[in-house]
PDB file of N, CA and C in Angstrom:
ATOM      1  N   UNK A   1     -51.559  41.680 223.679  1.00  0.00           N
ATOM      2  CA  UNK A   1     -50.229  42.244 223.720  1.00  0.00           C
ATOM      3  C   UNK A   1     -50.247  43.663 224.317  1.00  0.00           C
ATOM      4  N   UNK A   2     -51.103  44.658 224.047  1.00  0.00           N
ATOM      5  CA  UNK A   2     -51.567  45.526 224.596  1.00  0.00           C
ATOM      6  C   UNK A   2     -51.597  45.866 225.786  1.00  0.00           C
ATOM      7  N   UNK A   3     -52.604  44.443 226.466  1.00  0.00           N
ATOM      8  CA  UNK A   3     -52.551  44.705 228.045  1.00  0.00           C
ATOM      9  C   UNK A   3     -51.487  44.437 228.439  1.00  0.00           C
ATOM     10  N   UNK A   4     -50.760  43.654 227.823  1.00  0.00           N
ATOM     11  CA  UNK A   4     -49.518  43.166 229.149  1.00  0.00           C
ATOM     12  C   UNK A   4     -48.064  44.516 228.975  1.00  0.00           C
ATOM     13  N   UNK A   5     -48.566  45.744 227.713  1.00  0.00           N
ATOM     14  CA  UNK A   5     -47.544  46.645 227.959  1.00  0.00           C
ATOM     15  C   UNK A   5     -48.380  47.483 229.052  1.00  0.00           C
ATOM     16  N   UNK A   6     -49.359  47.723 228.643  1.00  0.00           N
ATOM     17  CA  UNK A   6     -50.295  48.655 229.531  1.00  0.00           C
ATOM     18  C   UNK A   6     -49.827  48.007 231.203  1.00  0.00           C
ATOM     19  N   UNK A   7     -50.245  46.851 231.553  1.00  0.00           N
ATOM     20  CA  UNK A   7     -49.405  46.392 233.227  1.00  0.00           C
ATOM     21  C   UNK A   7     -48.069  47.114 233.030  1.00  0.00           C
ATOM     22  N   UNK A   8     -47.524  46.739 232.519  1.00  0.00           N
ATOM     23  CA  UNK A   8     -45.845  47.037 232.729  1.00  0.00           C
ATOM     24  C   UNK A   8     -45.608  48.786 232.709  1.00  0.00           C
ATOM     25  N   UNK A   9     -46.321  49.451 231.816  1.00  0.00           N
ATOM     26  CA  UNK A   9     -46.337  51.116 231.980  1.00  0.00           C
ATOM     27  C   UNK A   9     -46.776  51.469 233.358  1.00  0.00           C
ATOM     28  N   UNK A  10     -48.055  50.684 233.946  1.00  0.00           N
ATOM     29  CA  UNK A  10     -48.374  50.699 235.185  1.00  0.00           C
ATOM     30  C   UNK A  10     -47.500  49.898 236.586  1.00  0.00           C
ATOM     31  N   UNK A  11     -46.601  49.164 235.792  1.00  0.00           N
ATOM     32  CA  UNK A  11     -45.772  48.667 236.933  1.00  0.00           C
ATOM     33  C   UNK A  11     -44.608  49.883 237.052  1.00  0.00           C
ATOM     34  N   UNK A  12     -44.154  50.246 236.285  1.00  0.00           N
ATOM     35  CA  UNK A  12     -42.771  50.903 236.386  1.00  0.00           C
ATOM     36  C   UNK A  12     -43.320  51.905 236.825  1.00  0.00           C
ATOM     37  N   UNK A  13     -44.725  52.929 236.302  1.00  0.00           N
ATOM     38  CA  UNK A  13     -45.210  54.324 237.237  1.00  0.00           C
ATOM     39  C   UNK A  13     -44.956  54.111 238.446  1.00  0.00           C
ATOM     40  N   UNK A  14     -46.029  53.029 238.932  1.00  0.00           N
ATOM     41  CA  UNK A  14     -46.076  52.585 240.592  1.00  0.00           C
ATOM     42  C   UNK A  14     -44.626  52.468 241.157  1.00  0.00           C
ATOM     43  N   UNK A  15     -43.564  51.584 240.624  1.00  0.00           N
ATOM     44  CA  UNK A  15     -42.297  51.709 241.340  1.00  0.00           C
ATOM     45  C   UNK A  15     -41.494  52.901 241.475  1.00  0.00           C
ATOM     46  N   UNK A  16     -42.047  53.984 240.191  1.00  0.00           N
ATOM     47  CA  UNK A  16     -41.058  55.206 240.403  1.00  0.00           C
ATOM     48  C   UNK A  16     -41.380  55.998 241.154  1.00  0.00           C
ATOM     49  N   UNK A  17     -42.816  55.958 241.451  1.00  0.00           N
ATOM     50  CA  UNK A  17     -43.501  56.759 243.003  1.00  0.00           C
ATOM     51  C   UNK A  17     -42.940  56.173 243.999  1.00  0.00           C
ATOM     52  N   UNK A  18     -42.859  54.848 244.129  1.00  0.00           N
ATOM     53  CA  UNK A  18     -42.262  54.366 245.342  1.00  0.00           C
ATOM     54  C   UNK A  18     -41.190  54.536 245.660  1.00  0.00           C
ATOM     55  N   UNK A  19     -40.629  54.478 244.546  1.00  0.00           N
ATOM     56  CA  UNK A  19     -39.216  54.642 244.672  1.00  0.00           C
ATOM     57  C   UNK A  19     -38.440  56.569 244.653  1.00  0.00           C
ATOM     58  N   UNK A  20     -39.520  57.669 244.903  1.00  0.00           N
ATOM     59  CA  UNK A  20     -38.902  58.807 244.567  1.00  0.00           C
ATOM     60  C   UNK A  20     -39.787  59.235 246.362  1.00  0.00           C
ATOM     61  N   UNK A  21     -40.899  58.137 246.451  1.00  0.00           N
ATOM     62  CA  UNK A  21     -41.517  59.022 248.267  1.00  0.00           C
ATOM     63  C   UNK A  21     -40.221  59.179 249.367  1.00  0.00           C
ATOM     64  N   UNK A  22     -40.297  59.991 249.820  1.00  0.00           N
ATOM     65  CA  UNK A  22     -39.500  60.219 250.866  1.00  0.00           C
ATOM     66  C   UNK A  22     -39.811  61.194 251.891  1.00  0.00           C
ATOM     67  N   UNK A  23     -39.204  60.956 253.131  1.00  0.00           N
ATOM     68  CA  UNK A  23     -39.548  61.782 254.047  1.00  0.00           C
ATOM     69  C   UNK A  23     -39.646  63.183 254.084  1.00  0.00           C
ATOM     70  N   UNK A  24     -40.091  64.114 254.622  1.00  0.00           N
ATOM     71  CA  UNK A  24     -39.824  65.127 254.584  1.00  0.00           C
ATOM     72  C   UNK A  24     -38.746  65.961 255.292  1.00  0.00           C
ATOM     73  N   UNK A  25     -37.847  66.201 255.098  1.00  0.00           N
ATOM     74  CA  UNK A  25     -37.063  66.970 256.621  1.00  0.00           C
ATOM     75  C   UNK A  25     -37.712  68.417 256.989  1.00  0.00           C
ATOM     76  N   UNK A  26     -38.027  68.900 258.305  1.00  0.00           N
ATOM     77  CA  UNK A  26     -37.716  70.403 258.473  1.00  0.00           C
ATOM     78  C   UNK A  26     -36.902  71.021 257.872  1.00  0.00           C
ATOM     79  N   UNK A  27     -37.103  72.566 257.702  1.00  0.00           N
ATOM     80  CA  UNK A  27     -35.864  72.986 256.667  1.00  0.00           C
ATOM     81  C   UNK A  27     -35.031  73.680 258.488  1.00  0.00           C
ATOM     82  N   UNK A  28     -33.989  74.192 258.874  1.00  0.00           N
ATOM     83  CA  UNK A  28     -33.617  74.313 259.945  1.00  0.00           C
ATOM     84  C   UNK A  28     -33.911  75.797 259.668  1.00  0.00           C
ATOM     85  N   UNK A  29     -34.272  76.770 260.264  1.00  0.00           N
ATOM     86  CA  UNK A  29     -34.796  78.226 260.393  1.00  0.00           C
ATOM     87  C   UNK A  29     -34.061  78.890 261.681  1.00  0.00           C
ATOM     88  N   UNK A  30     -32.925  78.348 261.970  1.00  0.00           N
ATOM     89  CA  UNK A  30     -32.089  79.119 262.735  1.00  0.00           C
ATOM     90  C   UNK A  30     -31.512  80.410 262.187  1.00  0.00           C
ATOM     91  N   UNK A  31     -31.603  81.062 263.316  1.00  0.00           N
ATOM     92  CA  UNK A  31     -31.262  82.611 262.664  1.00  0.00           C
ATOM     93  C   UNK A  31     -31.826  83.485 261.451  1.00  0.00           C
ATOM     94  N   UNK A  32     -32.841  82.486 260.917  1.00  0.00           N
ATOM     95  CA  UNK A  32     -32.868  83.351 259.669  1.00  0.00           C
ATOM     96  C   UNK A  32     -34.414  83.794 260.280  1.00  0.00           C
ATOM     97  N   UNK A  33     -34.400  85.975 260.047  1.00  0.00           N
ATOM     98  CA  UNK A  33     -35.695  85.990 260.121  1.00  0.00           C
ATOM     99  C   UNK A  33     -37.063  86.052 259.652  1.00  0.00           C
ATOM    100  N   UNK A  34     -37.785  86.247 260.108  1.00  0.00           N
ATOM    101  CA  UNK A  34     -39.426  85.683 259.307  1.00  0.00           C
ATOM    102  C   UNK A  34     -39.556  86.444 258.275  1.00  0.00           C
ATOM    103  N   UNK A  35     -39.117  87.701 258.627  1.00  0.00           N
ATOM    104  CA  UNK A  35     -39.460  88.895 257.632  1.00  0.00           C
ATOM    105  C   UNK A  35     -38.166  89.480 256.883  1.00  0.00           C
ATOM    106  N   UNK A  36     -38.085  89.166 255.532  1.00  0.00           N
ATOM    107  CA  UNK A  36     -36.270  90.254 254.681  1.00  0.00           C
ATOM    108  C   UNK A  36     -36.640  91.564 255.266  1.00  0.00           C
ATOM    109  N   UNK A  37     -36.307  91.692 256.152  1.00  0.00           N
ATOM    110  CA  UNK A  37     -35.867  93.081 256.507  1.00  0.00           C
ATOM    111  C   UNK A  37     -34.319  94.121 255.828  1.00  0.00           C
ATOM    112  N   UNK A  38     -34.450  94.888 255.923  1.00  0.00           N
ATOM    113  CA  UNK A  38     -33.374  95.802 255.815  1.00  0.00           C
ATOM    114  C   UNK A  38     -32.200  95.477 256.134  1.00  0.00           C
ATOM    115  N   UNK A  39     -31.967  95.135 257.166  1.00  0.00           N
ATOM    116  CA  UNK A  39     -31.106  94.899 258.256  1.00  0.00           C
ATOM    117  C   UNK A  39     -30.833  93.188 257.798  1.00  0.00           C
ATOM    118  N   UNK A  40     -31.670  92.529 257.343  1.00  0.00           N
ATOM    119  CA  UNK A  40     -31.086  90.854 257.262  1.00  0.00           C
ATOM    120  C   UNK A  40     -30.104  91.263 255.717  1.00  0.00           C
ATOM    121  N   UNK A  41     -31.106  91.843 255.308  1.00  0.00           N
ATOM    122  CA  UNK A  41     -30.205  91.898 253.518  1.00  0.00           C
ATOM    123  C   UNK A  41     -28.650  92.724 253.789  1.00  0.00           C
ATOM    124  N   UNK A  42     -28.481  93.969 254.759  1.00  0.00           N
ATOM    125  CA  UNK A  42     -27.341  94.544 254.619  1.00  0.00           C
ATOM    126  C   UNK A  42     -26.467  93.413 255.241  1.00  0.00           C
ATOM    127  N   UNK A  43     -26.957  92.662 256.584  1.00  0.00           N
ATOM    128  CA  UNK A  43     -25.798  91.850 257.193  1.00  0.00           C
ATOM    129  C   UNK A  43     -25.467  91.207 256.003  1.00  0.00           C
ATOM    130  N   UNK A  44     -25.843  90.614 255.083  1.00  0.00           N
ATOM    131  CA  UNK A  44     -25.431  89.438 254.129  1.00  0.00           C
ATOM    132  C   UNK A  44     -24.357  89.986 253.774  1.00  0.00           C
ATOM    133  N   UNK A  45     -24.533  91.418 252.619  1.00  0.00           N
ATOM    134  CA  UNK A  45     -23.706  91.905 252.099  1.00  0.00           C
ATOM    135  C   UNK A  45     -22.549  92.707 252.962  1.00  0.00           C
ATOM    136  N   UNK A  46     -22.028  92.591 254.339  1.00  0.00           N
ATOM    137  CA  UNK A  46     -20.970  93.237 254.913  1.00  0.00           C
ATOM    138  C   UNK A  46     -19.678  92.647 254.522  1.00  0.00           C
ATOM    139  N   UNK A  47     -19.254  91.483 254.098  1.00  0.00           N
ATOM    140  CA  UNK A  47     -18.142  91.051 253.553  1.00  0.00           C
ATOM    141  C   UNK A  47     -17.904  91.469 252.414  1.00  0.00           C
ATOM    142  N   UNK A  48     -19.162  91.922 251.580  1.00  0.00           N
ATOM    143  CA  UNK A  48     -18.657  92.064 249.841  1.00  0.00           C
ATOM    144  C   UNK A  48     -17.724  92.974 249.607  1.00  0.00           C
ATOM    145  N   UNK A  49     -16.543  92.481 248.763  1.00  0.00           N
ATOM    146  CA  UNK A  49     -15.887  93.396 248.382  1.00  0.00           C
ATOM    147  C   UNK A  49     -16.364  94.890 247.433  1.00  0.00           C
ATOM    148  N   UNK A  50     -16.018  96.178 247.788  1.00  0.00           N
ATOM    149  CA  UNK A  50     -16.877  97.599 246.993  1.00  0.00           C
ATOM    150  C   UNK A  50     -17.263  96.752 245.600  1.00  0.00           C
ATOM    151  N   UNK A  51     -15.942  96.779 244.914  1.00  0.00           N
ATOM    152  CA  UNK A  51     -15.922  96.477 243.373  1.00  0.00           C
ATOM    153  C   UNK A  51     -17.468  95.928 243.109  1.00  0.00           C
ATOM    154  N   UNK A  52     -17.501  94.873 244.245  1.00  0.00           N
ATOM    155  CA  UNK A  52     -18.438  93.261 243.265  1.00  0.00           C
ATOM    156  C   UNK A  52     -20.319  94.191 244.057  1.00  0.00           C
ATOM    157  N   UNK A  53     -20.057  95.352 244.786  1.00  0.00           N
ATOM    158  CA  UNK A  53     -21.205  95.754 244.871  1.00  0.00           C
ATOM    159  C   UNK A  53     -21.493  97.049 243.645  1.00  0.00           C
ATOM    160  N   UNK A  54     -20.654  97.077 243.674  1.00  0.00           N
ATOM    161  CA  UNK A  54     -20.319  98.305 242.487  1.00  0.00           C
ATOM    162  C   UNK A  54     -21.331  97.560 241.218  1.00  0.00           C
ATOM    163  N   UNK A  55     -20.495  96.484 240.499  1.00  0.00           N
ATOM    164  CA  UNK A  55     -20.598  96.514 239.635  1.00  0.00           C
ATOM    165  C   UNK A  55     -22.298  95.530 239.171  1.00  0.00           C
ATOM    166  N   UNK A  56     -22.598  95.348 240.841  1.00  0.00           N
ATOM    167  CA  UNK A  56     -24.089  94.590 240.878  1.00  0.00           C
ATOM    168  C   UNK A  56     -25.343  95.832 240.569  1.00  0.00           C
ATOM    169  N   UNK A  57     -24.347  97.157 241.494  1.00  0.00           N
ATOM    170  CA  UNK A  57     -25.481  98.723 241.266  1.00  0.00           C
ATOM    171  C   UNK A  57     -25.745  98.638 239.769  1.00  0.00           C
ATOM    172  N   UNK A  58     -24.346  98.834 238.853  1.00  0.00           N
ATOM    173  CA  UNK A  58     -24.548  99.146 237.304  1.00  0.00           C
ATOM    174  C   UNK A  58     -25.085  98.338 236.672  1.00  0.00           C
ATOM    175  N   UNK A  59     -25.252  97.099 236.701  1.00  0.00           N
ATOM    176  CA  UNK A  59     -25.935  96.145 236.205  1.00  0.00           C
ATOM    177  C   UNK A  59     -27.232  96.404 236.533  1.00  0.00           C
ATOM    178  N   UNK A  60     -27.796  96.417 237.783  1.00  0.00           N
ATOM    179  CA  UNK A  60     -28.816  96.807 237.814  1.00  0.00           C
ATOM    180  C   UNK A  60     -29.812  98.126 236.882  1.00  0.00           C
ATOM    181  N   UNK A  61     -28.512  99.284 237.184  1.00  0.00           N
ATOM    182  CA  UNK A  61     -29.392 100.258 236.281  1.00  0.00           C
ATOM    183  C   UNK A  61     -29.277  99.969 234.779  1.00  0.00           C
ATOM    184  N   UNK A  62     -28.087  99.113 233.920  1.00  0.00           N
ATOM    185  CA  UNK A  62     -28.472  98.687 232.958  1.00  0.00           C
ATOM    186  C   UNK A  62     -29.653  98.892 232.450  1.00  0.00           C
ATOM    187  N   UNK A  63     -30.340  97.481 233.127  1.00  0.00           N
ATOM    188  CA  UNK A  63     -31.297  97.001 232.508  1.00  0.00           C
ATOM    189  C   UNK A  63     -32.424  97.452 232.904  1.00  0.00           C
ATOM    190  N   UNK A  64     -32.310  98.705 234.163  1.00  0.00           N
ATOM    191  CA  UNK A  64     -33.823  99.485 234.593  1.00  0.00           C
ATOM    192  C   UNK A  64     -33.260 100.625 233.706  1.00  0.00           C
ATOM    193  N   UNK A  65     -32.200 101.689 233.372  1.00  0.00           N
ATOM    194  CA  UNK A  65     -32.644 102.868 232.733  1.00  0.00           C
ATOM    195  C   UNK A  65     -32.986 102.613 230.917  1.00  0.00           C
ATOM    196  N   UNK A  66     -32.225 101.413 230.232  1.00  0.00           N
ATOM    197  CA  UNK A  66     -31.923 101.035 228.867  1.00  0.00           C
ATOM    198  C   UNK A  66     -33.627 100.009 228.614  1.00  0.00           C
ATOM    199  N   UNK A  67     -34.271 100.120 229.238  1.00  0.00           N
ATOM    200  CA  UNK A  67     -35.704  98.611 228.733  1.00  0.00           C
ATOM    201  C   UNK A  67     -36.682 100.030 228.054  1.00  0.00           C
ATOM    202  N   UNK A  68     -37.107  99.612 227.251  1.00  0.00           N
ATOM    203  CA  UNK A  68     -37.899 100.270 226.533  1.00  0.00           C
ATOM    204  C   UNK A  68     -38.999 100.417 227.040  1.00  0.00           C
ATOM    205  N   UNK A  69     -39.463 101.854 227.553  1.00  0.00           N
ATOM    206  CA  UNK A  69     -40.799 102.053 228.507  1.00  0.00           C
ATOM    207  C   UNK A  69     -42.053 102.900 227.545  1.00  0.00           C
ATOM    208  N   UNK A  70     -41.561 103.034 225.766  1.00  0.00           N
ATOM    209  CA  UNK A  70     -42.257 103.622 225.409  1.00  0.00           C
ATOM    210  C   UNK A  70     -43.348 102.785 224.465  1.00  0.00           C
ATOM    211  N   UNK A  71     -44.873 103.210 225.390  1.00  0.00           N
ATOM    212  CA  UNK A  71     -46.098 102.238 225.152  1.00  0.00           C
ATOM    213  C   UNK A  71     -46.540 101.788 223.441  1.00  0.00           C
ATOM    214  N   UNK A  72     -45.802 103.319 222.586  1.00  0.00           N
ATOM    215  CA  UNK A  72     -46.362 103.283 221.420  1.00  0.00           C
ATOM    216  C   UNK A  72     -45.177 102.597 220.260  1.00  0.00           C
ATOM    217  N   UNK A  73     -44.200 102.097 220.954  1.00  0.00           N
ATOM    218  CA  UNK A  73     -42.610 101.931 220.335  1.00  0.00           C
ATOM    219  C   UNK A  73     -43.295 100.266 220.499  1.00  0.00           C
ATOM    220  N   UNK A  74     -42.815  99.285 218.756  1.00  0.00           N
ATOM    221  CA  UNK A  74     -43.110  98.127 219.053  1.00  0.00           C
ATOM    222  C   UNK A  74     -41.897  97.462 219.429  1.00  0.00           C
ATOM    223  N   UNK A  75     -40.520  97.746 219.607  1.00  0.00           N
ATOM    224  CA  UNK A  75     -40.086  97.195 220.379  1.00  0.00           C
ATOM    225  C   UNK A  75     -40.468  97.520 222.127  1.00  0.00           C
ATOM    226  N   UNK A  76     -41.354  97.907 222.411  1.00  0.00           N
ATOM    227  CA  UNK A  76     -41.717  97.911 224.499  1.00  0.00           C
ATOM    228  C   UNK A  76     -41.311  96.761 224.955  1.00  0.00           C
ATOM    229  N   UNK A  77     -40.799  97.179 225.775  1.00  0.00           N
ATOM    230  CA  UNK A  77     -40.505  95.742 227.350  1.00  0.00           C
ATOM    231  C   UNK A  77     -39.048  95.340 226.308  1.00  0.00           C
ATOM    232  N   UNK A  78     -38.205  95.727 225.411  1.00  0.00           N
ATOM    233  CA  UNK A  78     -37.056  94.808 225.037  1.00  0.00           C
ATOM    234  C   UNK A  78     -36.073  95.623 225.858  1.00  0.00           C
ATOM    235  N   UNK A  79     -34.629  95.081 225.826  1.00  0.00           N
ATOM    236  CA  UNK A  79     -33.220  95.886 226.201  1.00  0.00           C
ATOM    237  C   UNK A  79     -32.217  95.597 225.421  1.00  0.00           C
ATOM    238  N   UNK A  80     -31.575  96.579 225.163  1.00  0.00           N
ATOM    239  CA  UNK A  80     -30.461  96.563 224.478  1.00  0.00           C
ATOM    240  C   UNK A  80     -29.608  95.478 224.471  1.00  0.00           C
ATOM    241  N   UNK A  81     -28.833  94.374 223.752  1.00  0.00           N
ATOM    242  CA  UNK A  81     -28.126  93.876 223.999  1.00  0.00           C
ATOM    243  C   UNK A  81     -26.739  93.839 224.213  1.00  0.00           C
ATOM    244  N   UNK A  82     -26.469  95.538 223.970  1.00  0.00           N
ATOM    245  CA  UNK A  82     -25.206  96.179 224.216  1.00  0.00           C
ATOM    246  C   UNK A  82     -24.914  97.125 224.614  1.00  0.00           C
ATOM    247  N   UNK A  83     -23.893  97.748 224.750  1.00  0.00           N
ATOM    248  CA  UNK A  83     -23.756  99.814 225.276  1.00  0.00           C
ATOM    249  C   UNK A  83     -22.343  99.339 224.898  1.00  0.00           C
ATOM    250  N   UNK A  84     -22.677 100.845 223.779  1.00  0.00           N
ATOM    251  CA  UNK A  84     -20.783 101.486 223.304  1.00  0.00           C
ATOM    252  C   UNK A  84     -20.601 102.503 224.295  1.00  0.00           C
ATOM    253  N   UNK A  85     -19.745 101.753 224.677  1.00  0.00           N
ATOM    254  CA  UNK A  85     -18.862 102.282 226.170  1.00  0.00           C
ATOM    255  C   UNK A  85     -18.147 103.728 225.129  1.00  0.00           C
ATOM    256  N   UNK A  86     -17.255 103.506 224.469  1.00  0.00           N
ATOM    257  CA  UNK A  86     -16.945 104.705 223.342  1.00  0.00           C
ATOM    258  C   UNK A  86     -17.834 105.957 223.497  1.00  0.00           C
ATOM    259  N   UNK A  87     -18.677 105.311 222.965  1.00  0.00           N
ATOM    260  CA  UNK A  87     -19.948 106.646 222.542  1.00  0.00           C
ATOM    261  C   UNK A  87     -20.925 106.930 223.715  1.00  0.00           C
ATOM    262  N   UNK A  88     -20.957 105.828 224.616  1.00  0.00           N
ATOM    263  CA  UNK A  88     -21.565 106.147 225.687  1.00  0.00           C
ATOM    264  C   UNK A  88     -23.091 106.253 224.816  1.00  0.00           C
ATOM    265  N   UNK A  89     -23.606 105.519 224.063  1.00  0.00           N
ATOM    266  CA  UNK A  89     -24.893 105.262 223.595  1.00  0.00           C
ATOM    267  C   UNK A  89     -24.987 103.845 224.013  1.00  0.00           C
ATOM    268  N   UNK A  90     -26.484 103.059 224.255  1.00  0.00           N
ATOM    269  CA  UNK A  90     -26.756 101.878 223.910  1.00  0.00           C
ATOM    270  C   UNK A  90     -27.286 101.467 222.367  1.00  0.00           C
ATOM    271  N   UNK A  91     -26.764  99.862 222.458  1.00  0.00           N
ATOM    272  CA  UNK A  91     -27.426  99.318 221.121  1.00  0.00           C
ATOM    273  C   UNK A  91     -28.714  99.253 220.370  1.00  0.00           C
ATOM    274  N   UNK A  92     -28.310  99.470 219.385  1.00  0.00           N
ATOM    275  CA  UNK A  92     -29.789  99.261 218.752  1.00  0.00           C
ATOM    276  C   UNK A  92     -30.602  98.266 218.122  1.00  0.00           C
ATOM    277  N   UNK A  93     -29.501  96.883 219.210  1.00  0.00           N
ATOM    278  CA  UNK A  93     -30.171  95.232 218.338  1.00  0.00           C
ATOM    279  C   UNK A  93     -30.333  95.118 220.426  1.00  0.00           C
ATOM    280  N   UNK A  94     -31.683  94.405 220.288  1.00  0.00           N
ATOM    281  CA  UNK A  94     -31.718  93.425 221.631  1.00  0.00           C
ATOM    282  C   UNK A  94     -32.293  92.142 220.901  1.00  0.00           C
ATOM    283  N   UNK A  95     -32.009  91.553 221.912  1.00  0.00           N
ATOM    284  CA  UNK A  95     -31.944  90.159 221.620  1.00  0.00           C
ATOM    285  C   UNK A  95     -32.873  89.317 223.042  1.00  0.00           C
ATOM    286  N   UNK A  96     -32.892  87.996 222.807  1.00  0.00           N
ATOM    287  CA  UNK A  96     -33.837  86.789 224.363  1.00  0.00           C
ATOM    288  C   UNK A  96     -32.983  87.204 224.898  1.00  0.00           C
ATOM    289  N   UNK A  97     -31.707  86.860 224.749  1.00  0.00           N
ATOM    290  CA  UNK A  97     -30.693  87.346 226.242  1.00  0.00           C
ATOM    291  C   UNK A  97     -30.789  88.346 226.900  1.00  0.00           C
ATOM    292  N   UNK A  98     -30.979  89.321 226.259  1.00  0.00           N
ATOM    293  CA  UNK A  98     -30.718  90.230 226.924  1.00  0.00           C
ATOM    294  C   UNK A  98     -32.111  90.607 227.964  1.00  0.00           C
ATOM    295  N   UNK A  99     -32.923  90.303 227.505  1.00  0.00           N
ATOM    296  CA  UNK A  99     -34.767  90.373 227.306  1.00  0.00           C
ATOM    297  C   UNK A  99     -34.925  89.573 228.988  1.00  0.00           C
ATOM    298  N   UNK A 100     -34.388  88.316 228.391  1.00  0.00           N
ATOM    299  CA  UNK A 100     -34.280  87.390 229.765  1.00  0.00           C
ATOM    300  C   UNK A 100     -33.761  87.336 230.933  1.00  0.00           C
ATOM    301  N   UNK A 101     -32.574  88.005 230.718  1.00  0.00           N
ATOM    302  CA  UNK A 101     -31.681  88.579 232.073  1.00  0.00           C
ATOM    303  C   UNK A 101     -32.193  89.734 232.511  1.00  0.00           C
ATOM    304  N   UNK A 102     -32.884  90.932 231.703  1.00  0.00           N
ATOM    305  CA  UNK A 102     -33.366  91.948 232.534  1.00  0.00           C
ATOM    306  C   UNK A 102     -34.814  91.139 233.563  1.00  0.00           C
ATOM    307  N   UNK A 103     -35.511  90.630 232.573  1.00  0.00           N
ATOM    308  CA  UNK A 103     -36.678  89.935 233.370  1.00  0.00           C
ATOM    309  C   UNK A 103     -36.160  89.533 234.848  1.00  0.00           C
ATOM    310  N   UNK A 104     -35.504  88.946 234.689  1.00  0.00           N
ATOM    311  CA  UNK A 104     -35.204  87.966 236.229  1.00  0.00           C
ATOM    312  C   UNK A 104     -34.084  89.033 236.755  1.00  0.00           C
TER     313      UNK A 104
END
């Protein structure tokens, strides 16, 4: 009874390889150049509206001035999961989210 599941685990592997091979396409590399240059990244962004570059700058420094850079502090490498806009302080709970979105 054994062998004849053991064939059949080995039949359905074999068909799902067969059934997932496929050709490869070229990817098309028109216009785009070899090297991110300066100049490829600003053309992208010439349509963006200020606001939506604006608010990509602050996000950014978010999570580079608020990550914890101090070696002897056992929260290191976390970020805040908030800022009181009010007080103009950040939080003092971080959380994966927040941890995870600065990462990437």
């Amino acid at each position: 009874m054994k062998k004849i599941y053991l064939i059949m685990l080995i039949f359905v592997i074999c068909l799902g390889l067969i059934a997932c091979e496929k050709e490869e396409t070229p990817v098309p590399t028109d216009g785009i150049p070899e090297v991110n240059t300066k100049l490829y990244r600003t053309d992208l962004r010439d349509d963006a509206p200020q606001v939506v570059l604006d608010e990509l700058q602050a996000g950014f420094h978010f999570f580079w001035e608020l990550a914890n850079d101090d070696l002897d502090s056992t929260g290191y490498g976390l970020i805040p999961d908030r800022f009181n806009t009010f007080t103009g302080a950040p939080g003092n709970v971080a959380s994966i989210a927040s941890v995870g979105y600065g990462l990437s």
